[in-house]
PDB file of N, CA and C in Angstrom:
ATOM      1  N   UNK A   1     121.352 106.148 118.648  1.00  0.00           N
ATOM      2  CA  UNK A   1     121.236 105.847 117.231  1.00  0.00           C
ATOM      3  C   UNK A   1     122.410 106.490 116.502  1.00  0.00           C
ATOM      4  N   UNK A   2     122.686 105.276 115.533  1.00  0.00           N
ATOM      5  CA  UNK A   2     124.373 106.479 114.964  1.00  0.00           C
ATOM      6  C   UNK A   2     123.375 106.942 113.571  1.00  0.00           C
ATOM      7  N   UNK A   3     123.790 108.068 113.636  1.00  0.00           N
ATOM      8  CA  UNK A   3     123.709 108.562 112.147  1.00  0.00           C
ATOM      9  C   UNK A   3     125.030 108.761 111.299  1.00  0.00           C
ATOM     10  N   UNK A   4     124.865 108.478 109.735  1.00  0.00           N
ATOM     11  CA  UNK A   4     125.463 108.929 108.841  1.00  0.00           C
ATOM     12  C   UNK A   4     126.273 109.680 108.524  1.00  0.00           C
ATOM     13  N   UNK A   5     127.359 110.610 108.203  1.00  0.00           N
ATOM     14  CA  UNK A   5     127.637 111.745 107.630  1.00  0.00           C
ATOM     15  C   UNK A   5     126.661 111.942 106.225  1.00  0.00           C
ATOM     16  N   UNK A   6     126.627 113.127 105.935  1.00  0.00           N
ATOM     17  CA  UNK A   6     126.269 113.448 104.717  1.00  0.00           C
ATOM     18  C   UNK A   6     126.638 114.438 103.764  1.00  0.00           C
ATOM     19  N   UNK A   7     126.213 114.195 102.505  1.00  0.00           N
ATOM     20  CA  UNK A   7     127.214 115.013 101.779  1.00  0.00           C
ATOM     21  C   UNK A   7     126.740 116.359 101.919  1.00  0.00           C
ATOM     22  N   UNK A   8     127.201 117.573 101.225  1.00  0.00           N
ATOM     23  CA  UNK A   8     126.410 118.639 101.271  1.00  0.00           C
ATOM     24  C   UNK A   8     125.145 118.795 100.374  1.00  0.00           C
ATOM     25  N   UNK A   9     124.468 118.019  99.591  1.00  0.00           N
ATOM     26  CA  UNK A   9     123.315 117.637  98.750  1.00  0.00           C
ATOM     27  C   UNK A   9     122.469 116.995  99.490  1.00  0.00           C
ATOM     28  N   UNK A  10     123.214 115.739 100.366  1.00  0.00           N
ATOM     29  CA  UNK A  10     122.671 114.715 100.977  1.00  0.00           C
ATOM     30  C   UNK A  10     121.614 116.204 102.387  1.00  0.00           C
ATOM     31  N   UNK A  11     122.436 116.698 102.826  1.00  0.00           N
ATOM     32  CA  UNK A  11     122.108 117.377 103.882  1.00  0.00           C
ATOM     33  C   UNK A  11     120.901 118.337 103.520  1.00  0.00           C
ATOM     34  N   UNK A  12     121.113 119.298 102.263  1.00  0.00           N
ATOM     35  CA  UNK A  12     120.233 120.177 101.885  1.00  0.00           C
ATOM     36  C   UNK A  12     118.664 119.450 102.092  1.00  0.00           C
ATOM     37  N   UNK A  13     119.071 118.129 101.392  1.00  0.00           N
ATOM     38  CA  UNK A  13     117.689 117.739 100.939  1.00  0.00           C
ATOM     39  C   UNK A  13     116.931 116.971 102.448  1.00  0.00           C
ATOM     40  N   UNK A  14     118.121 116.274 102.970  1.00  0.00           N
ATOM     41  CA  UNK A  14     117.550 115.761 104.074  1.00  0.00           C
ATOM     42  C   UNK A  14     117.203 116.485 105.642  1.00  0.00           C
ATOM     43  N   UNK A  15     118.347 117.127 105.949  1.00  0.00           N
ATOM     44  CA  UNK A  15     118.287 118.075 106.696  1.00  0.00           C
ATOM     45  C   UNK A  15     117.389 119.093 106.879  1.00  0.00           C
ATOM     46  N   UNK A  16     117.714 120.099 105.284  1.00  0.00           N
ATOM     47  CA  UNK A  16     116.610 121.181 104.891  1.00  0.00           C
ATOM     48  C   UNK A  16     115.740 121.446 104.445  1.00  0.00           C
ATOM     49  N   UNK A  17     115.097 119.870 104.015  1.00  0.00           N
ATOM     50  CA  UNK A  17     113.725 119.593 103.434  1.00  0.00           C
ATOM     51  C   UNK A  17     114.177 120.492 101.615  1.00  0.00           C
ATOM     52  N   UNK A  18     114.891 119.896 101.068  1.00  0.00           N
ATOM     53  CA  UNK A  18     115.272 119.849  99.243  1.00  0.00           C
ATOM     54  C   UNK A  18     114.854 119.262  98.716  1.00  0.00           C
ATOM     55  N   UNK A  19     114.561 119.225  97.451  1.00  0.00           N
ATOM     56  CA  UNK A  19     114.288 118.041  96.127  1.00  0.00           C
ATOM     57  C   UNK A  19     115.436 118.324  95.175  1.00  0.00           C
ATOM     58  N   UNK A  20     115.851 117.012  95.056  1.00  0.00           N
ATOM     59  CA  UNK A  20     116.386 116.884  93.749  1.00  0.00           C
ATOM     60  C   UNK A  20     115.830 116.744  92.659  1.00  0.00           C
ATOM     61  N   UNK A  21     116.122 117.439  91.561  1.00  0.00           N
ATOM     62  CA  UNK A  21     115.714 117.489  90.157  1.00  0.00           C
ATOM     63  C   UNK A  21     115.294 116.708  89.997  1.00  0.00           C
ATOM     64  N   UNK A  22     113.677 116.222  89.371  1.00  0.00           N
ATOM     65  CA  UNK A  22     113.391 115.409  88.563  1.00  0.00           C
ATOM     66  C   UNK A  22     113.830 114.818  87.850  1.00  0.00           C
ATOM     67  N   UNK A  23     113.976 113.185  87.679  1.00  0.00           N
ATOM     68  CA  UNK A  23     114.426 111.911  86.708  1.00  0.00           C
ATOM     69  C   UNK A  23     116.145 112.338  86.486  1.00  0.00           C
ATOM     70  N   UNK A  24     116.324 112.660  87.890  1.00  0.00           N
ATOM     71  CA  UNK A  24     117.977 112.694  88.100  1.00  0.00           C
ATOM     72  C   UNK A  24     118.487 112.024  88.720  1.00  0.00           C
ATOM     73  N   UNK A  25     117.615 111.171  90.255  1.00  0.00           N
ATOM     74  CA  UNK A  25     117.936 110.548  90.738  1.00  0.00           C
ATOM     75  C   UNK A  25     117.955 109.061  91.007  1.00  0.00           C
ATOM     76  N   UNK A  26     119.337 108.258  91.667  1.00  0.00           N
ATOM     77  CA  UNK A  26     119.612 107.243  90.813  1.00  0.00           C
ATOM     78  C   UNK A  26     118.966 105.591  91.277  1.00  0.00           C
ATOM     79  N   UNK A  27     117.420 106.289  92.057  1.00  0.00           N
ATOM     80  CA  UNK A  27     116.405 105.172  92.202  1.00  0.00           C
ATOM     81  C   UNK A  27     115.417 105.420  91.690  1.00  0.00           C
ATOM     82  N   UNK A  28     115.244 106.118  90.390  1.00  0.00           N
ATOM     83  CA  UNK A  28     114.240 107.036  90.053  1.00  0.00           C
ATOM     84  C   UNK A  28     113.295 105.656  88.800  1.00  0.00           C
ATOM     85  N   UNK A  29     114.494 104.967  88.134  1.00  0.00           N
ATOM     86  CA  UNK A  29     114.015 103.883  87.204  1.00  0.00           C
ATOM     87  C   UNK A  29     115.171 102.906  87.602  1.00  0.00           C
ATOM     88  N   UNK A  30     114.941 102.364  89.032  1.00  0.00           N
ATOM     89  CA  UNK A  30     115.611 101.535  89.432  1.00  0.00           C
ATOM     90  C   UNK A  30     114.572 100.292  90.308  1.00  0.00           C
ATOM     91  N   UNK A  31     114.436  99.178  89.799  1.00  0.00           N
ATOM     92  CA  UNK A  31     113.514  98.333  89.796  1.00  0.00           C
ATOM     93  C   UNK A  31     114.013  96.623  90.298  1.00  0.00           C
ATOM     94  N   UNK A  32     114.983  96.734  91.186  1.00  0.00           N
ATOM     95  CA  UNK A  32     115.512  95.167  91.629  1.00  0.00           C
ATOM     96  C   UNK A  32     115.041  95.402  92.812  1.00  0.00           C
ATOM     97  N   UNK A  33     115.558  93.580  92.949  1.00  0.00           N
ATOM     98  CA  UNK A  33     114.625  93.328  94.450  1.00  0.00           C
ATOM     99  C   UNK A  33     115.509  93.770  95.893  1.00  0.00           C
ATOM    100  N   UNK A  34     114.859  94.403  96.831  1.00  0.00           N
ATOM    101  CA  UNK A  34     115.420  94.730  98.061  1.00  0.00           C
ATOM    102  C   UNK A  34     114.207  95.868  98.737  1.00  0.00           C
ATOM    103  N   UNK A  35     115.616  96.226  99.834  1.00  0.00           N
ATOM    104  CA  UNK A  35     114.832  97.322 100.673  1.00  0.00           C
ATOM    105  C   UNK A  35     115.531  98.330 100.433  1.00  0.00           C
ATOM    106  N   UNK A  36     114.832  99.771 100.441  1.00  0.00           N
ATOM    107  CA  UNK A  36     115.187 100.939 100.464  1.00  0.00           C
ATOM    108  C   UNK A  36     115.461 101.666 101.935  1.00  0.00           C
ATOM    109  N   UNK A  37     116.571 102.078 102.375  1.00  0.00           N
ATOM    110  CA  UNK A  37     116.589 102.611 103.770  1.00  0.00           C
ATOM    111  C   UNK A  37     116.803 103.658 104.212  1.00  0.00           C
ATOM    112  N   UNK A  38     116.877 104.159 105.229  1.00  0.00           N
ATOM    113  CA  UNK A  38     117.179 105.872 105.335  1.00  0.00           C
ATOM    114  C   UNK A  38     118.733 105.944 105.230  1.00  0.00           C
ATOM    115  N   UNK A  39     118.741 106.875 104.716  1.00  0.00           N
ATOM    116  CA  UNK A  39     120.584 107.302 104.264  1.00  0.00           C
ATOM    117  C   UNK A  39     120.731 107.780 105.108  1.00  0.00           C
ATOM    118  N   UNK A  40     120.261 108.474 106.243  1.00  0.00           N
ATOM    119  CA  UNK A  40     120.861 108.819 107.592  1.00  0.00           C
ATOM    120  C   UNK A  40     120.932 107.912 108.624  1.00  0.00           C
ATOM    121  N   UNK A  41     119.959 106.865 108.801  1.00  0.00           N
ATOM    122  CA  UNK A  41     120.045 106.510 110.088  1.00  0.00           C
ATOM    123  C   UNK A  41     120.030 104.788 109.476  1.00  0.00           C
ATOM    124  N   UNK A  42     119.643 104.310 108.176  1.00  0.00           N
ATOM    125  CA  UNK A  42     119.460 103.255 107.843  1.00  0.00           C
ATOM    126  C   UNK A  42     118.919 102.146 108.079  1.00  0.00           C
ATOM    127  N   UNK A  43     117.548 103.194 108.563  1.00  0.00           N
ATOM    128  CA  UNK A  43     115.971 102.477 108.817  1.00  0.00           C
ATOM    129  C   UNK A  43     115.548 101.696 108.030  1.00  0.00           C
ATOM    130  N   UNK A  44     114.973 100.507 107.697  1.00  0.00           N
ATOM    131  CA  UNK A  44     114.233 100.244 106.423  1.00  0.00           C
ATOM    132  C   UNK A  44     112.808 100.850 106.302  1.00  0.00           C
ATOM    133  N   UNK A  45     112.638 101.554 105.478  1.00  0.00           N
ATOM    134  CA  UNK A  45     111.756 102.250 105.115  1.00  0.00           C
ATOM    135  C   UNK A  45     111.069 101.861 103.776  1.00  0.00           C
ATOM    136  N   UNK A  46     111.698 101.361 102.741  1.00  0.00           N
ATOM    137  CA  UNK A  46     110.240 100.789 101.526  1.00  0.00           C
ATOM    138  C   UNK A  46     110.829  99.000 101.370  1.00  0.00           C
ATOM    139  N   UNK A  47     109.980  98.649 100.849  1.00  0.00           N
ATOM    140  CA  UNK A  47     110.036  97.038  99.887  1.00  0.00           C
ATOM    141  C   UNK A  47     110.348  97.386  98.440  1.00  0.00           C
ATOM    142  N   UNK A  48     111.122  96.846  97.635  1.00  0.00           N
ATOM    143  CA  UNK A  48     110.846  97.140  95.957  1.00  0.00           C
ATOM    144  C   UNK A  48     109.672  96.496  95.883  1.00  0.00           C
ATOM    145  N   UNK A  49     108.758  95.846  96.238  1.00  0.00           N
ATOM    146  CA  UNK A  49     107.469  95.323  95.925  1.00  0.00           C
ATOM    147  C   UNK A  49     106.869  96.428  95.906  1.00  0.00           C
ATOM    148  N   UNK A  50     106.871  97.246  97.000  1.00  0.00           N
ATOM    149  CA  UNK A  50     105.994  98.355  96.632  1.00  0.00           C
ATOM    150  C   UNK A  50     106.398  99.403  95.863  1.00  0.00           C
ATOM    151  N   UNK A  51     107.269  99.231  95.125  1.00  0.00           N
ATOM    152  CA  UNK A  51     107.580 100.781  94.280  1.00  0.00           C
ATOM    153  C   UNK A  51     107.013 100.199  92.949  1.00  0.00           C
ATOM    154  N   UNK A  52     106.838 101.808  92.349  1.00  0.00           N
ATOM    155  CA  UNK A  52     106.275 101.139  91.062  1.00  0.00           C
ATOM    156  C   UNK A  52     106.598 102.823  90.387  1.00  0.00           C
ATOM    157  N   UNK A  53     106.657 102.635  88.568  1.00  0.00           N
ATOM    158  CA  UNK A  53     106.762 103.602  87.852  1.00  0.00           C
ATOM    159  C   UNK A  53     105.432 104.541  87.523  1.00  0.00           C
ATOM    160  N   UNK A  54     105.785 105.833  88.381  1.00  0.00           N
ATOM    161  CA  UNK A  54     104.804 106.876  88.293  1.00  0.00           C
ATOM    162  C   UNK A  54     105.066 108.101  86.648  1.00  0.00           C
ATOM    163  N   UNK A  55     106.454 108.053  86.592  1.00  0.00           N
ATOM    164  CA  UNK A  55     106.518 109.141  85.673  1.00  0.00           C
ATOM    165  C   UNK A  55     106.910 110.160  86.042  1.00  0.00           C
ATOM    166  N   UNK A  56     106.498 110.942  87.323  1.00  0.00           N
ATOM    167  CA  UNK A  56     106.872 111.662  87.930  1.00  0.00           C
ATOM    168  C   UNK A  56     108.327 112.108  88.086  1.00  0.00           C
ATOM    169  N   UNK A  57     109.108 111.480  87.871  1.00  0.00           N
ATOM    170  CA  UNK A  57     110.555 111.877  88.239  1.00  0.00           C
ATOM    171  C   UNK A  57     111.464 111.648  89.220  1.00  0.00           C
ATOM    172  N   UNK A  58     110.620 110.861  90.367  1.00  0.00           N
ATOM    173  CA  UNK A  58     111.232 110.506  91.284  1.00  0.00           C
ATOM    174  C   UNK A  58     110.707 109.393  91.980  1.00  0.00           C
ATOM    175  N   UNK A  59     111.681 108.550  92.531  1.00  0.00           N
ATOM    176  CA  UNK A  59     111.065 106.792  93.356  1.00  0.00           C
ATOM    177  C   UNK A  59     109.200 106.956  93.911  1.00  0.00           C
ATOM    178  N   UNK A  60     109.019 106.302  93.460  1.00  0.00           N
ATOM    179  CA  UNK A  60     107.033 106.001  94.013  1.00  0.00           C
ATOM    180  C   UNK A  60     106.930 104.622  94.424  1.00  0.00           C
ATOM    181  N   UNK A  61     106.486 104.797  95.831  1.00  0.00           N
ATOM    182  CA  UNK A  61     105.834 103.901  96.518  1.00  0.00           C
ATOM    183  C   UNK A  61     104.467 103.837  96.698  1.00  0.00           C
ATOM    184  N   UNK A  62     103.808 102.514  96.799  1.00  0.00           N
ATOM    185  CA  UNK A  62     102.614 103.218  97.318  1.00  0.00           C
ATOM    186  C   UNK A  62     102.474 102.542  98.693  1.00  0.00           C
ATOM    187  N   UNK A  63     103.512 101.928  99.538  1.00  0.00           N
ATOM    188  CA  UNK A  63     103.244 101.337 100.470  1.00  0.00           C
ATOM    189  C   UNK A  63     104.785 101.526 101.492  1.00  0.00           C
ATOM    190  N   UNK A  64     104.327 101.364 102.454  1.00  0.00           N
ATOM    191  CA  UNK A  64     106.102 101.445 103.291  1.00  0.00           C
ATOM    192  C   UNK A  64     106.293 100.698 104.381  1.00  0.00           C
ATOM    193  N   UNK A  65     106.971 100.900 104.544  1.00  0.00           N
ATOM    194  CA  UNK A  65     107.138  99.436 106.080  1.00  0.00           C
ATOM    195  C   UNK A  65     106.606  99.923 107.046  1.00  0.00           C
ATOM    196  N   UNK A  66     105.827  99.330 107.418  1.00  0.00           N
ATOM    197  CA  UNK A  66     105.085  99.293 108.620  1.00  0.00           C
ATOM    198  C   UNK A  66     105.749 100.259 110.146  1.00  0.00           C
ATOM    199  N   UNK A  67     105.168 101.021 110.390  1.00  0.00           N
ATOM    200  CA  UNK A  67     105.864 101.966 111.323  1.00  0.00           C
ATOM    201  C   UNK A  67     107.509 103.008 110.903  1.00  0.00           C
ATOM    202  N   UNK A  68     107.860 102.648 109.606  1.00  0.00           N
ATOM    203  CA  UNK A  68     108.850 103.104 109.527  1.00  0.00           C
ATOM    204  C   UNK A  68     108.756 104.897 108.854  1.00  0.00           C
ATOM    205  N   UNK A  69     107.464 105.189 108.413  1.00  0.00           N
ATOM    206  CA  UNK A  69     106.954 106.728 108.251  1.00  0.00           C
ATOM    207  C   UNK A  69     106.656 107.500 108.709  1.00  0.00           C
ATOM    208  N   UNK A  70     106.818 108.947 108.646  1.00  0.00           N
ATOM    209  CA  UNK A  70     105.830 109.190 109.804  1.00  0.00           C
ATOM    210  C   UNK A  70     105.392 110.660 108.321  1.00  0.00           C
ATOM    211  N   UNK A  71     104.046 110.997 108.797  1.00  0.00           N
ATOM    212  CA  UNK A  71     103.529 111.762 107.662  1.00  0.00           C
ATOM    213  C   UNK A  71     103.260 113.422 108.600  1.00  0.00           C
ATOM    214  N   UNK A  72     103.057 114.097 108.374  1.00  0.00           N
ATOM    215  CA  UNK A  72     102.892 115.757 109.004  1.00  0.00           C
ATOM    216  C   UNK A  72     102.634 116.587 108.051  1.00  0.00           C
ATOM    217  N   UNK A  73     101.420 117.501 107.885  1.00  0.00           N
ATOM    218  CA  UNK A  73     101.476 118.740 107.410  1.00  0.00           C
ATOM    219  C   UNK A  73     102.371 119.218 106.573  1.00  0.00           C
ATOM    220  N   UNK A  74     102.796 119.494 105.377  1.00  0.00           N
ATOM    221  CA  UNK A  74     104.275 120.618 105.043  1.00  0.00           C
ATOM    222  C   UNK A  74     104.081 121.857 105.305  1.00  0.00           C
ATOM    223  N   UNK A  75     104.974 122.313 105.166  1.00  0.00           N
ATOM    224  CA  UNK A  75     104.667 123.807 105.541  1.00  0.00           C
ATOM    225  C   UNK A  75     104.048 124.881 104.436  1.00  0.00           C
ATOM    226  N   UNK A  76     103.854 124.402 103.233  1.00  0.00           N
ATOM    227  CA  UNK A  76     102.994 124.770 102.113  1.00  0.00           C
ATOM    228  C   UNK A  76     101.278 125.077 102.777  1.00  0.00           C
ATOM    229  N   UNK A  77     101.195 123.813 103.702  1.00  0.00           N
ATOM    230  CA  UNK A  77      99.835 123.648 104.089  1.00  0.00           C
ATOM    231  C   UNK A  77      98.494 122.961 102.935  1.00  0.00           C
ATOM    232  N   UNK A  78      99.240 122.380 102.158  1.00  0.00           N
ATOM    233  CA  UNK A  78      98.445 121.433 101.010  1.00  0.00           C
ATOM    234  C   UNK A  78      98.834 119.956 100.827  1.00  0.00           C
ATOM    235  N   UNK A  79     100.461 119.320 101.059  1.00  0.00           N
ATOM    236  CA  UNK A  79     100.773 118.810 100.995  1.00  0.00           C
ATOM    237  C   UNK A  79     101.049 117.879 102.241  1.00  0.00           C
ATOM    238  N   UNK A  80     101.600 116.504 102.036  1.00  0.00           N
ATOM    239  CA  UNK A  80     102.125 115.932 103.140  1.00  0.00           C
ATOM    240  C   UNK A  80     103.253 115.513 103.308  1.00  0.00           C
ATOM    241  N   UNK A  81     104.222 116.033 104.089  1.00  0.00           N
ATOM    242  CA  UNK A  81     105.712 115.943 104.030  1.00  0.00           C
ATOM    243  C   UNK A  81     105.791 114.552 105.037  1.00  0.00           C
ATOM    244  N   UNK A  82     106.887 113.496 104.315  1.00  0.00           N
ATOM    245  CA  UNK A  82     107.588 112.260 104.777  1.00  0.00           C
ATOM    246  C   UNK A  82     108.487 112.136 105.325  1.00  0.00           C
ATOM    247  N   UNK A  83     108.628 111.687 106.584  1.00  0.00           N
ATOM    248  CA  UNK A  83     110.372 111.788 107.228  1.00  0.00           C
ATOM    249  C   UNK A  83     110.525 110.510 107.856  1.00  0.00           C
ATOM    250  N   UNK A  84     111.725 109.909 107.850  1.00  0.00           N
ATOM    251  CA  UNK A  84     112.053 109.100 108.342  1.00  0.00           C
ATOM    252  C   UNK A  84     111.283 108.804 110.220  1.00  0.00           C
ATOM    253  N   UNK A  85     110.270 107.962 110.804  1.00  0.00           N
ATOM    254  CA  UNK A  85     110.372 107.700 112.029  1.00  0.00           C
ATOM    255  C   UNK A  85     110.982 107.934 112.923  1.00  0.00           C
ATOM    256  N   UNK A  86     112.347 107.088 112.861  1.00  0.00           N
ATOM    257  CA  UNK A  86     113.676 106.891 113.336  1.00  0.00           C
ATOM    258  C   UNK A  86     114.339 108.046 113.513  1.00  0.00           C
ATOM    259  N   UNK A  87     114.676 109.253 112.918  1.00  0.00           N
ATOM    260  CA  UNK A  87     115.252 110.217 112.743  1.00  0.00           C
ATOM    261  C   UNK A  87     115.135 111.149 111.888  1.00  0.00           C
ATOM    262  N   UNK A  88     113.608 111.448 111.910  1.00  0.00           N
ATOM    263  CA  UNK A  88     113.510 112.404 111.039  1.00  0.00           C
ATOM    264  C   UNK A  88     113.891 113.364 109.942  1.00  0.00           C
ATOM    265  N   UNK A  89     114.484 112.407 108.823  1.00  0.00           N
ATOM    266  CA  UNK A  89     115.100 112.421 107.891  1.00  0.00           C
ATOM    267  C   UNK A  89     113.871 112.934 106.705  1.00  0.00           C
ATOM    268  N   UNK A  90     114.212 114.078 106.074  1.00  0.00           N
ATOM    269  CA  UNK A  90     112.817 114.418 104.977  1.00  0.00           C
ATOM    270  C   UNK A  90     113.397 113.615 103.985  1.00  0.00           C
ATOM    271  N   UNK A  91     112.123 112.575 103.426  1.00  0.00           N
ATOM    272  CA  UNK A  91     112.426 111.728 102.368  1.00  0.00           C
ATOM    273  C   UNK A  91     111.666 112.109 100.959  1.00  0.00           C
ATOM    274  N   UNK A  92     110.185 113.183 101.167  1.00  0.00           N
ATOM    275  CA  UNK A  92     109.758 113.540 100.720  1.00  0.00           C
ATOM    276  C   UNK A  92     107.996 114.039 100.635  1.00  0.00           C
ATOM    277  N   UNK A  93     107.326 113.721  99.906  1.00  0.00           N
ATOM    278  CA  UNK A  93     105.631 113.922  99.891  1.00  0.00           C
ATOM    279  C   UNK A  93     105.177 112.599  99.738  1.00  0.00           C
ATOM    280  N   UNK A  94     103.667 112.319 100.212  1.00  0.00           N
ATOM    281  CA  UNK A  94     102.957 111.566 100.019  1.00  0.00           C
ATOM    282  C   UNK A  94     101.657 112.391  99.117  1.00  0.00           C
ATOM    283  N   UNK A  95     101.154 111.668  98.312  1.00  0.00           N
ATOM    284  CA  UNK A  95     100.024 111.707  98.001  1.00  0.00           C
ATOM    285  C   UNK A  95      99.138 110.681  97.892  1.00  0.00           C
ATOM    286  N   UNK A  96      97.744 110.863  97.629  1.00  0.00           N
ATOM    287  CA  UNK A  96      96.384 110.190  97.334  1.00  0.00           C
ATOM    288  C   UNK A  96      95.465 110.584  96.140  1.00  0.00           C
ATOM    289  N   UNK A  97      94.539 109.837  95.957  1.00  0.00           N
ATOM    290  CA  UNK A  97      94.240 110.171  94.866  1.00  0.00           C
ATOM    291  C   UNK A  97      94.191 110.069  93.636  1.00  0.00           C
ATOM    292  N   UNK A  98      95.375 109.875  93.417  1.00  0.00           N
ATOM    293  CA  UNK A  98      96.206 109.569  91.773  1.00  0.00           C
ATOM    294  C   UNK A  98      95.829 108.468  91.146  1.00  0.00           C
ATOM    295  N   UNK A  99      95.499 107.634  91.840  1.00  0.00           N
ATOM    296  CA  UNK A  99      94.832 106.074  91.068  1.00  0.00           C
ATOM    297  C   UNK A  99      96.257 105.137  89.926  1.00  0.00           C
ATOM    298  N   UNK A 100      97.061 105.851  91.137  1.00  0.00           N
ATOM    299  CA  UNK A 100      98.025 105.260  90.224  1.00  0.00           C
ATOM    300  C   UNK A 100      98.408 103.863  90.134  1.00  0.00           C
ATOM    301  N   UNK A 101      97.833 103.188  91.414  1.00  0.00           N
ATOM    302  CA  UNK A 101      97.961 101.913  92.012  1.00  0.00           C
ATOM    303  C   UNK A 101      96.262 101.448  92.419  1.00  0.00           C
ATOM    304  N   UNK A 102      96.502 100.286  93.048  1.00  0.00           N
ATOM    305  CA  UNK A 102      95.050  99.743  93.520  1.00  0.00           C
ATOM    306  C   UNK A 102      95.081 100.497  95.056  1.00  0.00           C
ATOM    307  N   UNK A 103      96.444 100.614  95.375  1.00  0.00           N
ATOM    308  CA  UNK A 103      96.531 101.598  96.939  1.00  0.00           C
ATOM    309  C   UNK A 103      95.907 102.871  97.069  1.00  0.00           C
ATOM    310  N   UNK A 104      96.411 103.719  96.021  1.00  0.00           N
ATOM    311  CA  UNK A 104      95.815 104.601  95.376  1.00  0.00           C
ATOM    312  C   UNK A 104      96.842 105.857  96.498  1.00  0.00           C
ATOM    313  N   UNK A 105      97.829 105.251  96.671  1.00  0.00           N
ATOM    314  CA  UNK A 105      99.255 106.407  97.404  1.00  0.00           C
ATOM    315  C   UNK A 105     100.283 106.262  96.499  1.00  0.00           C
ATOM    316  N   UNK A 106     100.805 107.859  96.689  1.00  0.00           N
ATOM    317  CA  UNK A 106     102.347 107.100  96.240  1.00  0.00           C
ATOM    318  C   UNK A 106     103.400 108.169  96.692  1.00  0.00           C
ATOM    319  N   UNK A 107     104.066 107.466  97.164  1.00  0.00           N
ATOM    320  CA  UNK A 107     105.122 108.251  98.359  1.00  0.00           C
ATOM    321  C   UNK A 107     106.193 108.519  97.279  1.00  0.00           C
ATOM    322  N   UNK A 108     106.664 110.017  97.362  1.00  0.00           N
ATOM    323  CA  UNK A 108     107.133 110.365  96.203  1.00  0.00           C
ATOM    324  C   UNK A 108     108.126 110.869  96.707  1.00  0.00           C
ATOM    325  N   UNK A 109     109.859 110.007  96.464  1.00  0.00           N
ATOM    326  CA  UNK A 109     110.852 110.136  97.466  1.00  0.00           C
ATOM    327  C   UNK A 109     111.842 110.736  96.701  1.00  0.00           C
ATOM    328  N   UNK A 110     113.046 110.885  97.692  1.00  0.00           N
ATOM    329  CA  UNK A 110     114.428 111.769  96.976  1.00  0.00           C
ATOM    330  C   UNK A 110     114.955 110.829  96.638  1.00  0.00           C
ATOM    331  N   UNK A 111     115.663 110.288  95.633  1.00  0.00           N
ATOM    332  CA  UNK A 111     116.949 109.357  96.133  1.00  0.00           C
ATOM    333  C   UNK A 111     117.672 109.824  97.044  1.00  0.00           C
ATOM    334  N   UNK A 112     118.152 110.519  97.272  1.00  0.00           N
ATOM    335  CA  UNK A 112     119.243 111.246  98.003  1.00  0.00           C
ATOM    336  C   UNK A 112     119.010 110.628  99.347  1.00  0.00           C
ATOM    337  N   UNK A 113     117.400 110.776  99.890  1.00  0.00           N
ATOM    338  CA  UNK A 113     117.319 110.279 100.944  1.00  0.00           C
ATOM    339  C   UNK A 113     117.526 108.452 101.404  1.00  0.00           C
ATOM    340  N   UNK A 114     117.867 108.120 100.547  1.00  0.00           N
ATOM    341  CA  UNK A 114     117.264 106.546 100.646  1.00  0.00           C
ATOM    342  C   UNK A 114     119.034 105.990 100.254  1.00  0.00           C
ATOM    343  N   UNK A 115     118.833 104.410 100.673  1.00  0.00           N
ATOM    344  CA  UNK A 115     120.498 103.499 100.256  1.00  0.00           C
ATOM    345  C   UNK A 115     119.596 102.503  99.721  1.00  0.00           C
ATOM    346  N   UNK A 116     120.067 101.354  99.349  1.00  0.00           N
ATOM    347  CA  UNK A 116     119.615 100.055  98.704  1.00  0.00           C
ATOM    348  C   UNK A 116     119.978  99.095  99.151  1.00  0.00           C
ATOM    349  N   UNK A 117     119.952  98.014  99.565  1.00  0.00           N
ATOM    350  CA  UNK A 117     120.166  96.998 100.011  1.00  0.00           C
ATOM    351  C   UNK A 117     119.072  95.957  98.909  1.00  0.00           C
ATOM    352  N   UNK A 118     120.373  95.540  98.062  1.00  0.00           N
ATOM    353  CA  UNK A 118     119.598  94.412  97.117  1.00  0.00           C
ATOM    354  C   UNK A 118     119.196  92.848  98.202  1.00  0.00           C
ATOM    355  N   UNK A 119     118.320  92.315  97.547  1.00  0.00           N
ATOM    356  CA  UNK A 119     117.674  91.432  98.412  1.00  0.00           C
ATOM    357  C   UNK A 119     118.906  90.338  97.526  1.00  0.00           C
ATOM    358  N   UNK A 120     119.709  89.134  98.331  1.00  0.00           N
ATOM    359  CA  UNK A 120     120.098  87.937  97.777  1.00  0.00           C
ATOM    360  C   UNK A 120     119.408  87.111  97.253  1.00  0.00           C
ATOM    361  N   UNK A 121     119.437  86.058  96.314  1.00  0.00           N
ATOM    362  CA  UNK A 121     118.842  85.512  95.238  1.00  0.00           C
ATOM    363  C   UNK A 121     117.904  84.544  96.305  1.00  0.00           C
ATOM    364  N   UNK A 122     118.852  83.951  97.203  1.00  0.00           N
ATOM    365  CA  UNK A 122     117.707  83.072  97.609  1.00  0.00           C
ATOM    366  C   UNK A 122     117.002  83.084  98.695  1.00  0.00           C
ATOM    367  N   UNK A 123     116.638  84.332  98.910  1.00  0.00           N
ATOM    368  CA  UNK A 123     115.674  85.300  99.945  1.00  0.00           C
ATOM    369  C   UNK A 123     114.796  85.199  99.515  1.00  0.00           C
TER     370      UNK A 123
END
């Protein structure tokens, strides 16, 4: 599998399990059609169908591609930390609960971790 280079931000967050600042990052109120993928290994990992505006500060999903997640414990021991399948890339937390959707998840990601691939018009 090739991986990426990354920047030194890109790495903190992905590498060393980081967050970027709240409503800083630049899929945070970004709403066209495509897939979201891992910035390291360039898995597809969300649908824009499933993202939706939480408020929160950072990309919310409540759904992800099928096998492309994998969920584990954080090391907090309350939470559930998200990493890429493919290459275990930290993308961020999941939660439940929130009723923010009819799913009632919402995978609460870095940009940092993720690229875009806009979907073409007549896809």
């Amino acid at each position: 599998m090739k991986l990426n280079s990354l920047t030194p931000e890109e790495d903190h967050i992905i590498e060393h399990k980081g967050t970027e600042a709240p409503f800083t990052g630049e899929y945070n109120d970004h709403f066209t059609a495509g897939t979201y993928i891992c910035r390291r290994c360039e898995t597809p990992l969300y649908r824009s169908e499933d993202k939706f505006h939480s408020g929160c500060g950072w990309p919310s999903f409540d759904d992800e591609i099928p096998g492309a997640v994998h969920r584990s414990k954080d090391a907090d021991g309350r939470r559930t930390e998200i990493t890429c399948e493919a290459c275990g890339a930290h993308l961020g937390h999941v939660f439940k609960g929130e009723e923010y959707t009819e799913k009632d998840t919402r995978h609460c990601v870095n940009s940092l971790s993720m690229k875009f691939n806009a979907r073409k018009v007549d896809e």
